[in-house]
N, C-alpha and C. Protein backbone atom coordinates (compact mmCIF):
# COMPACT_ATOMS: atom_id res chain seq x y z
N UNK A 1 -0.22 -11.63 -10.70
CA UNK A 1 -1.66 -11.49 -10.55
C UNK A 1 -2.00 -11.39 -9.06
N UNK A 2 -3.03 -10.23 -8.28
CA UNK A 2 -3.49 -10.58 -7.32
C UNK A 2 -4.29 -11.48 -7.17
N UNK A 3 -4.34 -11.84 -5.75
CA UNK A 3 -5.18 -12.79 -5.27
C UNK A 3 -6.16 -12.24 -5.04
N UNK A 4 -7.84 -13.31 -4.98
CA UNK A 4 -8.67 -13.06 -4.67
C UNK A 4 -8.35 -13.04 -3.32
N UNK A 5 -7.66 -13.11 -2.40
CA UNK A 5 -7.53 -13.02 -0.90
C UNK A 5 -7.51 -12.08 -0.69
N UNK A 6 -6.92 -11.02 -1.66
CA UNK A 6 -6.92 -9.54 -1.08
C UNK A 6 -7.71 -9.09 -0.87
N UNK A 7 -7.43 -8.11 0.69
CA UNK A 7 -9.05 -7.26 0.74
C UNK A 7 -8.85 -6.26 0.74
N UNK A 8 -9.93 -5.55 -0.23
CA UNK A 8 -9.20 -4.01 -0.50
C UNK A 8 -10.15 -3.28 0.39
N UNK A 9 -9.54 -1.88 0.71
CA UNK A 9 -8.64 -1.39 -0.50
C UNK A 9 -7.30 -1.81 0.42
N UNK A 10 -6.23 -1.35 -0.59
CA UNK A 10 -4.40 -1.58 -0.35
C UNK A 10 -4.08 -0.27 -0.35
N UNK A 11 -2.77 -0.58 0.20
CA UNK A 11 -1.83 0.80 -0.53
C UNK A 11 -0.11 -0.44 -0.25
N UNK A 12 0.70 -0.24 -1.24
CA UNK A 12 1.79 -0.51 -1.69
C UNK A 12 2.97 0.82 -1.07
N UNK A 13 3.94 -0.33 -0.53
CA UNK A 13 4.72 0.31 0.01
C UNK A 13 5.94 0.16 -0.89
N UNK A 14 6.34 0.82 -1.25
CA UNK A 14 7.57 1.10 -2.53
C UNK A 14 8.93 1.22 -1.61
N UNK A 15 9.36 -0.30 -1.33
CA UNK A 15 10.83 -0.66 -1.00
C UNK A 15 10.89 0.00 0.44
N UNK A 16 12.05 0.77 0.53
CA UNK A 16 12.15 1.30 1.87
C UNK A 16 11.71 2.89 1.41
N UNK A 17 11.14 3.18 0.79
CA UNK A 17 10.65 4.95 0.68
C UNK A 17 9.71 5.30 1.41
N UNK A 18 9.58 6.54 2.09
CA UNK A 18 8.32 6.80 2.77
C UNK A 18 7.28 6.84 1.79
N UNK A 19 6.85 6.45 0.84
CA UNK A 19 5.99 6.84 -0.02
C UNK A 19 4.88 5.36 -0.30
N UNK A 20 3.58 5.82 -0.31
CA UNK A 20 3.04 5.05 -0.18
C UNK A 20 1.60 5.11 -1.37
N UNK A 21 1.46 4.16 -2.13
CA UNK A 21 0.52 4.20 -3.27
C UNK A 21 -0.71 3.68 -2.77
N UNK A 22 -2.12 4.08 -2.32
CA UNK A 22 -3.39 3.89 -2.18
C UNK A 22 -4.09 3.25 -3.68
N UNK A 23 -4.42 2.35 -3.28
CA UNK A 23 -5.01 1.89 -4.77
C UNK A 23 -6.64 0.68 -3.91
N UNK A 24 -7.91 1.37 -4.19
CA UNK A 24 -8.83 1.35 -3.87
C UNK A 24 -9.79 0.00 -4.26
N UNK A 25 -9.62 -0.61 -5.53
CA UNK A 25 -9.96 -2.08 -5.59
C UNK A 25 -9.52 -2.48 -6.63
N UNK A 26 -9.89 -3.97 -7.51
CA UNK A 26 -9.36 -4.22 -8.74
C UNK A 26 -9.04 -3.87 -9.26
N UNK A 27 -10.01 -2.67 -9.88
CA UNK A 27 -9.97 -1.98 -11.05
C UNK A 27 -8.89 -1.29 -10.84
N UNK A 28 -8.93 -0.41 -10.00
CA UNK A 28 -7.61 0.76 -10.02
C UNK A 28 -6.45 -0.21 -10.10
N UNK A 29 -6.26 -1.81 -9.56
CA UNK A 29 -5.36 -1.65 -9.25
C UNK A 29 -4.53 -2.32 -10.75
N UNK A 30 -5.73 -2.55 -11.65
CA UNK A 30 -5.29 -2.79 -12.37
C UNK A 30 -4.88 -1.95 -13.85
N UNK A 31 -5.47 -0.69 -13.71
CA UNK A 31 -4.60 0.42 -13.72
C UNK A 31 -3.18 0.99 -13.30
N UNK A 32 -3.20 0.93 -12.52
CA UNK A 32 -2.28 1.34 -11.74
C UNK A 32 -0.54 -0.09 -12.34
N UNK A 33 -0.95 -1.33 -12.46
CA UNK A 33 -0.32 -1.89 -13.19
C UNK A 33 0.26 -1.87 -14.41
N UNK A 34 -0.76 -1.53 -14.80
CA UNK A 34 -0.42 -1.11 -16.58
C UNK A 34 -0.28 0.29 -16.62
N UNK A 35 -0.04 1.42 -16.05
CA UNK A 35 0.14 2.58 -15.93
C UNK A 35 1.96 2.95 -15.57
N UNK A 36 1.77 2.36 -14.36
CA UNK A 36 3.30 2.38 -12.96
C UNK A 36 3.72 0.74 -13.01
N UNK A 37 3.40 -0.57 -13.72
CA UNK A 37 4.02 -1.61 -13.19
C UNK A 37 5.52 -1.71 -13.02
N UNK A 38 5.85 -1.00 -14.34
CA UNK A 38 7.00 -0.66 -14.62
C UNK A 38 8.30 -0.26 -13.00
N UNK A 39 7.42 0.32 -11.88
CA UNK A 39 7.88 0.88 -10.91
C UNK A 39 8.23 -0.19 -10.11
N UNK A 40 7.79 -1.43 -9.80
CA UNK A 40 7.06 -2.21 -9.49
C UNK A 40 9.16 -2.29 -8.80
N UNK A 41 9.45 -3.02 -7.88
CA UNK A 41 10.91 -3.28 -7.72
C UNK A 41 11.15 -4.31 -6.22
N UNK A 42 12.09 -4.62 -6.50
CA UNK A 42 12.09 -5.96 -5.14
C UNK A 42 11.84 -5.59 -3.70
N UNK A 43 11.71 -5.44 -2.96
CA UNK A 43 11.23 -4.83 -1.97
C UNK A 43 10.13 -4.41 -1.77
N UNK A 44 9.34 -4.24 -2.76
CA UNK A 44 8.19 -3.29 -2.64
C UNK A 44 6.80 -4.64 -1.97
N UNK A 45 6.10 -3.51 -1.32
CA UNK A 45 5.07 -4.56 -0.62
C UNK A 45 3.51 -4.14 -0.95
N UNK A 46 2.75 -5.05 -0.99
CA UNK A 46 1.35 -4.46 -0.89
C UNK A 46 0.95 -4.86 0.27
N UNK A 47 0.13 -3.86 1.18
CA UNK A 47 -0.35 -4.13 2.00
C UNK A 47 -1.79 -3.94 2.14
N UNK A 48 -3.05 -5.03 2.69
CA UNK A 48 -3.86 -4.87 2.61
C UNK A 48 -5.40 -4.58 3.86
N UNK A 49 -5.75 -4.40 3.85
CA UNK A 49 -7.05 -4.19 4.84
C UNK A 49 -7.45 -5.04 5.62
N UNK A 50 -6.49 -6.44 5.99
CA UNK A 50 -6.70 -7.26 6.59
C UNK A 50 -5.38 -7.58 7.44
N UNK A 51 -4.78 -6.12 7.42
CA UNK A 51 -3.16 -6.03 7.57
C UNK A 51 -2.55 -7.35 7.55
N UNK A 52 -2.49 -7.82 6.08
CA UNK A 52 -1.91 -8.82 5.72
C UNK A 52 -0.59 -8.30 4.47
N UNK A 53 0.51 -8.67 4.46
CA UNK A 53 1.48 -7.54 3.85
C UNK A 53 1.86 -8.90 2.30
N UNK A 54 1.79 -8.58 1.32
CA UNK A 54 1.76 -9.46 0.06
C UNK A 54 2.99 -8.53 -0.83
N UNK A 55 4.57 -9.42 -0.53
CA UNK A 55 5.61 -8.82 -1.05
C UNK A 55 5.37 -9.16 -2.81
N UNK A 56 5.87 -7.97 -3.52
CA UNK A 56 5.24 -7.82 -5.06
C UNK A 56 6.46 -8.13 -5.97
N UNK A 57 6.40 -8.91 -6.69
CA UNK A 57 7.05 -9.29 -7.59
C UNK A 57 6.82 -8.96 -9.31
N UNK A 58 7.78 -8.16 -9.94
CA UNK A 58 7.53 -8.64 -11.11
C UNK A 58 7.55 -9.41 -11.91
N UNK A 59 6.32 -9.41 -13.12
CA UNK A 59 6.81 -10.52 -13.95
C UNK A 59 7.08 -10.68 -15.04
N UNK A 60 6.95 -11.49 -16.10
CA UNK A 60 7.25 -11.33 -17.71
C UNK A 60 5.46 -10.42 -18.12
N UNK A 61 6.12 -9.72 -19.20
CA UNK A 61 5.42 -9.03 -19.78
C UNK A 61 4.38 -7.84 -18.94
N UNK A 62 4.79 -7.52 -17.67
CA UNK A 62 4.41 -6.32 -17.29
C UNK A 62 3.74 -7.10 -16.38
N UNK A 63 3.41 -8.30 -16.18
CA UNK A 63 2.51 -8.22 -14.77
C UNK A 63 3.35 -8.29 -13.76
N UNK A 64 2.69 -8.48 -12.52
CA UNK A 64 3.01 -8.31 -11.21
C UNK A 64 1.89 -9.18 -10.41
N UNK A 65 3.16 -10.10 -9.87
CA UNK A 65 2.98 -11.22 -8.71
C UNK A 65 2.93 -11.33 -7.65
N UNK A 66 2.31 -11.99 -6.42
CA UNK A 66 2.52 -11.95 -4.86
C UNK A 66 2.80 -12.84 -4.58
N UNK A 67 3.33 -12.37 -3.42
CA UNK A 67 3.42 -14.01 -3.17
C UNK A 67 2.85 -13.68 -1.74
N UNK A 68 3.28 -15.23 -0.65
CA UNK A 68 2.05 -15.83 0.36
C UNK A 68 2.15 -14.35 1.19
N UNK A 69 1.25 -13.79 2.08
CA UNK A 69 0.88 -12.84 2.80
C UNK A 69 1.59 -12.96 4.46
N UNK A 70 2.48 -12.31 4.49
CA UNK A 70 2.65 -12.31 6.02
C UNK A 70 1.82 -11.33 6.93
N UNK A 71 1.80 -11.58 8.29
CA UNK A 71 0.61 -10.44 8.93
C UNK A 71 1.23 -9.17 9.23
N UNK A 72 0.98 -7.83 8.93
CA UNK A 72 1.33 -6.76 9.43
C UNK A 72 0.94 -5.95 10.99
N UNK A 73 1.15 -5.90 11.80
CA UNK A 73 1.37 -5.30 13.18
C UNK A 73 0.12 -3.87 12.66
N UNK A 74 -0.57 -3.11 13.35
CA UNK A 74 -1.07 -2.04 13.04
C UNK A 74 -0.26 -1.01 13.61
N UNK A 75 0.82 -1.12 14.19
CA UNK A 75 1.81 0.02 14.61
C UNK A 75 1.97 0.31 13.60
N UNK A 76 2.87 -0.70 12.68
CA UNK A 76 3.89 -0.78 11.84
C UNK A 76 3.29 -0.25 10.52
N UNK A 77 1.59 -0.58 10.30
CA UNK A 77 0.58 0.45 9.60
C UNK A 77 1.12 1.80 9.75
N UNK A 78 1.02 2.17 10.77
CA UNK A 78 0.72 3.62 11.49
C UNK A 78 2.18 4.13 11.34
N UNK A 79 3.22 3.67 11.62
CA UNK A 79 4.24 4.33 11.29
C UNK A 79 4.42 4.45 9.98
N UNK A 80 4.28 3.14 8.74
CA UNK A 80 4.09 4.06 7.15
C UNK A 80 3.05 4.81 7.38
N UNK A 81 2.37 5.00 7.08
CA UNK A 81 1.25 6.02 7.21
C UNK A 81 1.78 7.70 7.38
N UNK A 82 2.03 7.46 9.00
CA UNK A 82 3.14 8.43 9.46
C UNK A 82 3.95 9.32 8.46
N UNK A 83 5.28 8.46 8.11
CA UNK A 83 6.33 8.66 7.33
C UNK A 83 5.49 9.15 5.96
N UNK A 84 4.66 8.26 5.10
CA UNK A 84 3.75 8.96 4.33
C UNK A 84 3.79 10.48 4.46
N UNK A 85 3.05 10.77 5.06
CA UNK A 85 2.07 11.73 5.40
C UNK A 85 3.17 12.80 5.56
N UNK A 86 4.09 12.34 6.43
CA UNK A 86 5.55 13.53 6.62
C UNK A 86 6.01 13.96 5.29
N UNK A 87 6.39 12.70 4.72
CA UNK A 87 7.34 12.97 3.29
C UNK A 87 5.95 14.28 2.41
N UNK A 88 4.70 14.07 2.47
CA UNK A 88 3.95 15.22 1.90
C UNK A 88 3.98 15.98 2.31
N UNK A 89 4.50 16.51 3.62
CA UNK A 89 4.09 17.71 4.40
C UNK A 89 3.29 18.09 5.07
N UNK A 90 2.70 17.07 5.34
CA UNK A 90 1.39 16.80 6.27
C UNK A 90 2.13 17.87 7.87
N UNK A 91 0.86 18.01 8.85
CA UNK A 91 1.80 18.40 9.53
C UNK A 91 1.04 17.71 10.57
N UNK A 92 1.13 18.09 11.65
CA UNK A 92 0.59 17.43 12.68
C UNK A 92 0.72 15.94 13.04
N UNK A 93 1.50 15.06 12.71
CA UNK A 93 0.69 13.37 11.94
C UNK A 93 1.48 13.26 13.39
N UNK A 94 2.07 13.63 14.30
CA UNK A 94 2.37 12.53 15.42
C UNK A 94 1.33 12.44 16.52
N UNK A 95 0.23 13.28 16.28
CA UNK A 95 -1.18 12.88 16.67
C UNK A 95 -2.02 11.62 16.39
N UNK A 96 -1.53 11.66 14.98
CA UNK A 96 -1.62 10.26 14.36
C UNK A 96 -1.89 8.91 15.16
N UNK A 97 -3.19 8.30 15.39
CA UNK A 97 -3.15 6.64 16.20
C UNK A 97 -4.58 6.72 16.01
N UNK A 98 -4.93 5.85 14.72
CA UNK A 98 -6.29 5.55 14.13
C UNK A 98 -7.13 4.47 15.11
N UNK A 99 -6.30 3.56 15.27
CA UNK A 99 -6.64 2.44 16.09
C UNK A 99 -7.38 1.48 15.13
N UNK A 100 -7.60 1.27 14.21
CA UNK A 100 -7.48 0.13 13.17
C UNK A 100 -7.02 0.43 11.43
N UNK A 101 -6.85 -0.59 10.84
CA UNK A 101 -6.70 -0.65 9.78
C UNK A 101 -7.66 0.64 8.65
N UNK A 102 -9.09 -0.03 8.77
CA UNK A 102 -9.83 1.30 7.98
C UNK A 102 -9.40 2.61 7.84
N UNK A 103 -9.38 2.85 9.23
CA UNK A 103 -9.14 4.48 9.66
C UNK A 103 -8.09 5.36 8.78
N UNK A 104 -7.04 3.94 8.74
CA UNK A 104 -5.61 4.67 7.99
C UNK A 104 -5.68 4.64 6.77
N UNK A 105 -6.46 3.44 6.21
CA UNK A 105 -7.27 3.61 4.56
C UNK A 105 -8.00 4.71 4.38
N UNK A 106 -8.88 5.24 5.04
CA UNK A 106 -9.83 6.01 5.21
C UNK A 106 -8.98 7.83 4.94
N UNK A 107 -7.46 7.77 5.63
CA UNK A 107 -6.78 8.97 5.93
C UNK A 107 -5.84 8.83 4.71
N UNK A 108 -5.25 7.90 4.24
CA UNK A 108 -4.25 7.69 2.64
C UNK A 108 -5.50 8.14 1.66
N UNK A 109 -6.77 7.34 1.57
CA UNK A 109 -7.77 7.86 0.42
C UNK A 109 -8.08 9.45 0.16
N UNK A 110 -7.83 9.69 1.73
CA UNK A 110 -8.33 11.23 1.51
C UNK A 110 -6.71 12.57 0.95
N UNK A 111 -5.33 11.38 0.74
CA UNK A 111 -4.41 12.18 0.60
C UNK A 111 -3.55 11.52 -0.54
N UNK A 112 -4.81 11.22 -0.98
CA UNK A 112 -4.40 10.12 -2.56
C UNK A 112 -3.86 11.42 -3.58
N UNK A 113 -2.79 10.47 -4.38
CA UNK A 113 -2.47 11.76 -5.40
C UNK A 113 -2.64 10.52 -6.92
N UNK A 114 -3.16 9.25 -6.64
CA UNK A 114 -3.18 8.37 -7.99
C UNK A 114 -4.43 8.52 -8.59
């Protein structure tokens, strides 16, 4: 179950893949659970709008757990983001440097494919 601590929106970082899932508040994300939880695998992280990073666990019967939040760096934003954006074919992205958190929510929402 997420926490009410989370502040959305998130996007989930799936293990070490450049690939990165935007998921916009509860609701989606609780879609997105019962849709993809199944995907859900050790490594994988959610990260949230308070660049606070909440490693995801599965659990019995399809949910999915966090546990305590470590803080994420906004480089370290910006380089998933980055890698994101590459693995689509984005082009340009080493222009890329939002300078906060929103900005890069703001640039995943607009290259959402969920």
């Amino acid at each position: 179950m997420v926490s009410r601590e989370v502040s959305w929106p998130v996007f989930i970082r799936h293990g070490k893949h450049p690939v990165l899932s935007f998921i916009e508040d509860l609701t989606v994300w609780q879609s997105f659970i019962e849709e993809s939880g199944w995907m859900i695998t050790p490594g994988d992280e959610l990260v949230d709008s308070a660049l606070q990073r909440w490693r995801l666990q599965r659990g019995t019967e399809g949910s999915v757990r966090v546990e305590t939040p470590q803080p994420m760096p906004l480089a370290e934003a910006e380089r998933l983001v980055r890698q994101h954006l590459s693995n689509q074919g984005v082009c340009c992205i080493s222009k890329l440097s939002r300078g906060d958190i929103a900005s890069l929510m703001d640039v995943l929402r607009s290259t959402d494919d969920f």
